[in-house]
N, C-alpha and C. Protein backbone atom coordinates (compact mmCIF):
# COMPACT_ATOMS: atom_id res chain seq x y z
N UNK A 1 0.83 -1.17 0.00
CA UNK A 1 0.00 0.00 0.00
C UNK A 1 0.88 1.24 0.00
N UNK A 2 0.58 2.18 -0.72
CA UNK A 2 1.22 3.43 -0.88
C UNK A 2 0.82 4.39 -0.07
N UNK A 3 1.84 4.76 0.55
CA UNK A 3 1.19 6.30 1.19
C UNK A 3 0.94 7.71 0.36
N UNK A 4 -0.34 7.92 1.40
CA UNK A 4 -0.65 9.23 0.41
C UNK A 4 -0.16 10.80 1.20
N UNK A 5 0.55 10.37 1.97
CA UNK A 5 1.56 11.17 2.95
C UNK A 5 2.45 12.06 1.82
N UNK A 6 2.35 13.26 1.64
CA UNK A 6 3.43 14.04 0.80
C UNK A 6 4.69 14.62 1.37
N UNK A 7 5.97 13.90 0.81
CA UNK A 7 7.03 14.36 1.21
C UNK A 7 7.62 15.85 0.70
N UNK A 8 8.79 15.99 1.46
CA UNK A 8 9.01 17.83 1.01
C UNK A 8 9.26 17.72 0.00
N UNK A 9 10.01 16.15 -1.00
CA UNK A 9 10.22 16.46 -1.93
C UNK A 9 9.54 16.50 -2.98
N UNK A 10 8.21 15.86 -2.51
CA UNK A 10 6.96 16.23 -3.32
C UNK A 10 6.33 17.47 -3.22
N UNK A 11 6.23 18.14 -2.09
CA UNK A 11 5.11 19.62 -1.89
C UNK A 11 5.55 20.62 -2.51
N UNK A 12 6.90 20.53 -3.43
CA UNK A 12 6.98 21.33 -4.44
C UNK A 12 7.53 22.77 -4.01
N UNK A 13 7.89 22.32 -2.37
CA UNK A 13 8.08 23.78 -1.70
C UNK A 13 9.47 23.49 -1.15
N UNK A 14 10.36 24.28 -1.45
CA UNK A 14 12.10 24.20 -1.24
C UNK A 14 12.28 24.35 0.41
N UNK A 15 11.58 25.43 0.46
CA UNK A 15 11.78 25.87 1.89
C UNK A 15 11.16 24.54 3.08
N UNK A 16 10.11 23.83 2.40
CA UNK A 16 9.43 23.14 3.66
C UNK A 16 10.02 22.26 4.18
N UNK A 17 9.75 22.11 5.58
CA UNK A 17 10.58 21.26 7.03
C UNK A 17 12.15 21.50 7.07
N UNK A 18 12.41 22.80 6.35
CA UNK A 18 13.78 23.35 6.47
C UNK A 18 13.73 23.85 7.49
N UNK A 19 13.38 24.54 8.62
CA UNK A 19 13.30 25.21 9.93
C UNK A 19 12.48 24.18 11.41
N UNK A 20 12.94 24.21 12.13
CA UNK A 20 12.58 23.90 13.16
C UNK A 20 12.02 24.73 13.94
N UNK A 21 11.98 26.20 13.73
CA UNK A 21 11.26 26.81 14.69
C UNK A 21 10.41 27.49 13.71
N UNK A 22 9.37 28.80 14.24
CA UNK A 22 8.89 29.71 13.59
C UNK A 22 9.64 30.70 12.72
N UNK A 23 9.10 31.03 11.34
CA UNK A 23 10.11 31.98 10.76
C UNK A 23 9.97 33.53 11.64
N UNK A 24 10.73 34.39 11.97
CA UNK A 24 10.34 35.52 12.21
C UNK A 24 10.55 35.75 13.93
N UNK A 25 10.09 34.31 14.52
CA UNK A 25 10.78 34.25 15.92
C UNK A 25 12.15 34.30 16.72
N UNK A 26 12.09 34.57 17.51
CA UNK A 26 13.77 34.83 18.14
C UNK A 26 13.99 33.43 17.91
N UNK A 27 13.43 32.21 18.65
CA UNK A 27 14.36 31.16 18.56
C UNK A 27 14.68 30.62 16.94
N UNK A 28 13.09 30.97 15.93
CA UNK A 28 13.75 30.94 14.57
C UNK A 28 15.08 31.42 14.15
N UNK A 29 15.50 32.20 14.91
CA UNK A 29 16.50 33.24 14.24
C UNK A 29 17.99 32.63 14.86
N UNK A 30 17.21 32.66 15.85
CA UNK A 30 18.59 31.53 17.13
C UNK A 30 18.97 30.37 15.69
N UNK A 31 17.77 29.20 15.22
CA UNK A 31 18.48 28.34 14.39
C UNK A 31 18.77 28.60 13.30
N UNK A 32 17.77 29.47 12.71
CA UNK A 32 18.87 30.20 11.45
C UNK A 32 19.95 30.50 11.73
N UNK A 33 20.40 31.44 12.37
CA UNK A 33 21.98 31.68 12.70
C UNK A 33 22.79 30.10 13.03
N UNK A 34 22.26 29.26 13.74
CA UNK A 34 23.00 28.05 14.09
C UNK A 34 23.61 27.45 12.63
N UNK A 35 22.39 27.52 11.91
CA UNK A 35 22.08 27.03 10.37
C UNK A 35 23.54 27.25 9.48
N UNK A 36 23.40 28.56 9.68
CA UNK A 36 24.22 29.30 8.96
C UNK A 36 25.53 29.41 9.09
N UNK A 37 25.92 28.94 10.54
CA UNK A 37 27.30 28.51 11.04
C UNK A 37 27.39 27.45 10.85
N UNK A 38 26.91 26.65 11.13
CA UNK A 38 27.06 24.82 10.37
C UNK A 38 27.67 25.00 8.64
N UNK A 39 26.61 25.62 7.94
CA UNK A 39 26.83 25.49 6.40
C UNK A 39 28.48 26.16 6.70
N UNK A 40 28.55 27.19 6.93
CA UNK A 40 30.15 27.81 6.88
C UNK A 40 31.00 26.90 7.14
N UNK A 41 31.09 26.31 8.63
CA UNK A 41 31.95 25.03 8.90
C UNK A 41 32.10 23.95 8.26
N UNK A 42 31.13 23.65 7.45
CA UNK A 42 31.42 22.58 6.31
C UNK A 42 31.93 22.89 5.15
N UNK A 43 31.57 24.25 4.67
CA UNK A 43 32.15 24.80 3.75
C UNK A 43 33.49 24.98 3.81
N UNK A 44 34.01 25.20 4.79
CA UNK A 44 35.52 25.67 5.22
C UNK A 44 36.40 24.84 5.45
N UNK A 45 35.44 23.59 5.92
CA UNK A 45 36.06 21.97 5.59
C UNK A 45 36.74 21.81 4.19
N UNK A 46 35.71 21.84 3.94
CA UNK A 46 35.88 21.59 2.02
C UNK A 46 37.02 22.19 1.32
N UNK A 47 36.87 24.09 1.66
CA UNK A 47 37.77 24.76 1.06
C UNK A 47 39.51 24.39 1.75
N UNK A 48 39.58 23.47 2.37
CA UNK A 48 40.65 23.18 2.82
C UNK A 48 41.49 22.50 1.66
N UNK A 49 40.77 21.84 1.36
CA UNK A 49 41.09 20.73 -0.47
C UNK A 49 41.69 21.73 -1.18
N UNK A 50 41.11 22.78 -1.38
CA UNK A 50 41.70 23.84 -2.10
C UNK A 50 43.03 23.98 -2.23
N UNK A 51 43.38 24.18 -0.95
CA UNK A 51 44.94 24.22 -0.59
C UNK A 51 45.89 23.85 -0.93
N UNK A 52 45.65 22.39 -0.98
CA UNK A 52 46.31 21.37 -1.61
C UNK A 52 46.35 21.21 -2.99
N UNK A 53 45.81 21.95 -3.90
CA UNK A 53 45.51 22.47 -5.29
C UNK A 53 47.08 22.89 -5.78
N UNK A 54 47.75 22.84 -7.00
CA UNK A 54 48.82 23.09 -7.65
C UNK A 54 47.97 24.60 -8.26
N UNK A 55 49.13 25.52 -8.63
CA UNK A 55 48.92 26.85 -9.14
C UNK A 55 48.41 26.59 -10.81
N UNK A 56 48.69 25.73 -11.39
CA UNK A 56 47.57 24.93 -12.19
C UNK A 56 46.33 24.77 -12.05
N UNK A 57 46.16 24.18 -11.17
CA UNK A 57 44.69 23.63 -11.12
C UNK A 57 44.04 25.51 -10.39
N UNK A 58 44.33 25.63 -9.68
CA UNK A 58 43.97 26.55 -9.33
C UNK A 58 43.35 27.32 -10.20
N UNK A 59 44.43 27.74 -10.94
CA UNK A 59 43.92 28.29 -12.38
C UNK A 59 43.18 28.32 -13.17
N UNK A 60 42.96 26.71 -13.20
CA UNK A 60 41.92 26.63 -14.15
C UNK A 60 40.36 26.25 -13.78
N UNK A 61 40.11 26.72 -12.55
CA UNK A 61 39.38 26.87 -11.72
C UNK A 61 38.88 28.47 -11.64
N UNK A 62 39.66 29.67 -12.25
CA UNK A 62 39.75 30.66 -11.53
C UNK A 62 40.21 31.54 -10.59
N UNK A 63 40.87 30.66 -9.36
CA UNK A 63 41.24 30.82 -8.85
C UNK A 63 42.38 30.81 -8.31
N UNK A 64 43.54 32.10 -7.58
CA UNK A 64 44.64 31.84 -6.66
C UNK A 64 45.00 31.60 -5.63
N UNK A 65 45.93 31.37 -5.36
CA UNK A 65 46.42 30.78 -3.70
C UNK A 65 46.12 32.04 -3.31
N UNK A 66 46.66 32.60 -3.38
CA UNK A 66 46.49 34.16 -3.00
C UNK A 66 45.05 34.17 -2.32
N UNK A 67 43.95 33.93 -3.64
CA UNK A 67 42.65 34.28 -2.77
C UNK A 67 42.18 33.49 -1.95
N UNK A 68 42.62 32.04 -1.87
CA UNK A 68 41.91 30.74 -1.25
C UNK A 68 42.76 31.24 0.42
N UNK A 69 43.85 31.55 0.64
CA UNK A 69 44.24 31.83 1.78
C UNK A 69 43.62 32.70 2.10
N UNK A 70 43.45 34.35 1.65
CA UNK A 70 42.44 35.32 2.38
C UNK A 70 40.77 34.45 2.68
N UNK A 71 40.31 34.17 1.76
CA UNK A 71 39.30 33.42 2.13
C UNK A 71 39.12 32.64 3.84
N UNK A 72 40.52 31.49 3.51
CA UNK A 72 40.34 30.84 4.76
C UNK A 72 40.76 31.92 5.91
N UNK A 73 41.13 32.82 5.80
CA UNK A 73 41.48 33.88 6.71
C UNK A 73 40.11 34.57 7.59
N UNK A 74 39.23 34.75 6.84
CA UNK A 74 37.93 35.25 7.71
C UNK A 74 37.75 34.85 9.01
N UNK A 75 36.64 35.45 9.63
CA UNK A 75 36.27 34.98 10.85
C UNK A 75 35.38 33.82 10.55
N UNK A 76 35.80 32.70 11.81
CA UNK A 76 34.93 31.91 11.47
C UNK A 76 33.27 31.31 11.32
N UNK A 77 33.11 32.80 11.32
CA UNK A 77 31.05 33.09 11.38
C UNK A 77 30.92 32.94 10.12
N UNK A 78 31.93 33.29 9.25
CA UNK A 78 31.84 33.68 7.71
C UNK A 78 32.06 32.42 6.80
N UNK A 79 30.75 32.15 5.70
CA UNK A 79 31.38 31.25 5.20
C UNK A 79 32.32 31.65 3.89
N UNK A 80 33.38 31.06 4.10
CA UNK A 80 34.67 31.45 3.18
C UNK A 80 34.45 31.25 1.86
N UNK A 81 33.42 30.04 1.39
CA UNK A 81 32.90 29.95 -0.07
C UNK A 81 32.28 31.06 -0.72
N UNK A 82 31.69 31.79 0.68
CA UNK A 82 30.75 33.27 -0.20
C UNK A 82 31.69 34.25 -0.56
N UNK A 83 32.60 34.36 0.47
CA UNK A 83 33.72 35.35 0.48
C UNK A 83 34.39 35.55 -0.51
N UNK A 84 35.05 34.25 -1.09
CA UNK A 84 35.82 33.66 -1.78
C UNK A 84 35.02 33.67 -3.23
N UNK A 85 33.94 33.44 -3.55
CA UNK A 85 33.08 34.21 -4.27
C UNK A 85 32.97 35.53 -5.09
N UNK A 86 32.39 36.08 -3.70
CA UNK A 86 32.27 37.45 -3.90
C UNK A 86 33.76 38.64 -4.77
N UNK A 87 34.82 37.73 -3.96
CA UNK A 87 36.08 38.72 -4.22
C UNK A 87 36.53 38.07 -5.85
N UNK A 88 35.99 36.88 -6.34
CA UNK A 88 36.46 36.41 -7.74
C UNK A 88 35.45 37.60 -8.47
N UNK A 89 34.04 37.38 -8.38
CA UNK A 89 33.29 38.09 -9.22
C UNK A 89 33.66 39.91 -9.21
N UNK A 90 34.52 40.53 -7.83
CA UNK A 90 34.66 41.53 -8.24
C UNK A 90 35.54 42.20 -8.94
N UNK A 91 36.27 40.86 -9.24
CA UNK A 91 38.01 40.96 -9.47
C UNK A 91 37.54 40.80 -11.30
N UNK A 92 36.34 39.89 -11.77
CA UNK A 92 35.83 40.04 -12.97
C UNK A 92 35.99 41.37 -13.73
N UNK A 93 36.67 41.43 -15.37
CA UNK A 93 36.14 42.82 -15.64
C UNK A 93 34.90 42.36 -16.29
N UNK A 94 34.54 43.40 -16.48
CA UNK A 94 33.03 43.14 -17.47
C UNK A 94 33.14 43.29 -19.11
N UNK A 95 32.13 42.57 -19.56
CA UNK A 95 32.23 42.52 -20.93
C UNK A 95 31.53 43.64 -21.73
N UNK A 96 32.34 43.86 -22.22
CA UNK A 96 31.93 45.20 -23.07
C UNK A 96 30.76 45.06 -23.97
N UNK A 97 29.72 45.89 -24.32
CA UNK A 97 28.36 45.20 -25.02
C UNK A 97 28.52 45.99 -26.25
C-alpha cells in the first residue's frame, strides 16, 4: 500500500521542514543563525582541499592561492565559499556590449 503522505520532496516547496522553529521568531532566528554557522563550517572543511591544489589547477578553476588563503582567513562566522566568491566576481572585468 502506498502512502498518500506528501514528502518535502513532493510539496513542491524548497523551503518546507527546512526550519525547526517559527520563521520571524527569536528562537527561529537563534536556528537560522545556528544554520548558517554549520553550512560555513562545512564549507571551510571543504575549502581546505583547495589548498592542496597546484597553481595549475587553481587556475583553471579561476582561482589563486592568494585568494583561497584570504578566504580561509575570515572569521569563522563567515562562510569562506561566499567570500571567496564574492572577491572572484569583483576581481571580474566586465564585458563590453
Amino acid at each position: 500500500m502506498k502512502s498518500t503522505v506528501p514528502t518535502i520532496a513532493q510539496s513542491g516547496n524548497p523551503q518546507a521542514g527546512s526550519g525547526l522553529a517559527a520563521e520571524g521568531t527569536i528562537a527561529g532566528r537563534i536556528v537560522e543563525g545556528i544554520g548558517r554557522r554549520i553550512v560555513a563550517w562545512r564549507n571551510r572543511q571543504s575549502m581546505r582541499e583547495l589548498l592542496t591544489f597546484d597553481e595549475r589547477q587553481l587556475k583553471d578553476i579561476g582561482l589563486t592561492r592568494v585568494d583561497v588563503e584570504w578566504a580561509m582567513m575570515q572569521s569563522w562566522s563567515v562562510d569562506p565559499s561566499i567570500e571567496l566568491n564574492n572577491r572572484r566576481r569583483s576581481s571580474e572585468t566586465p564585458i563590453a556590449r
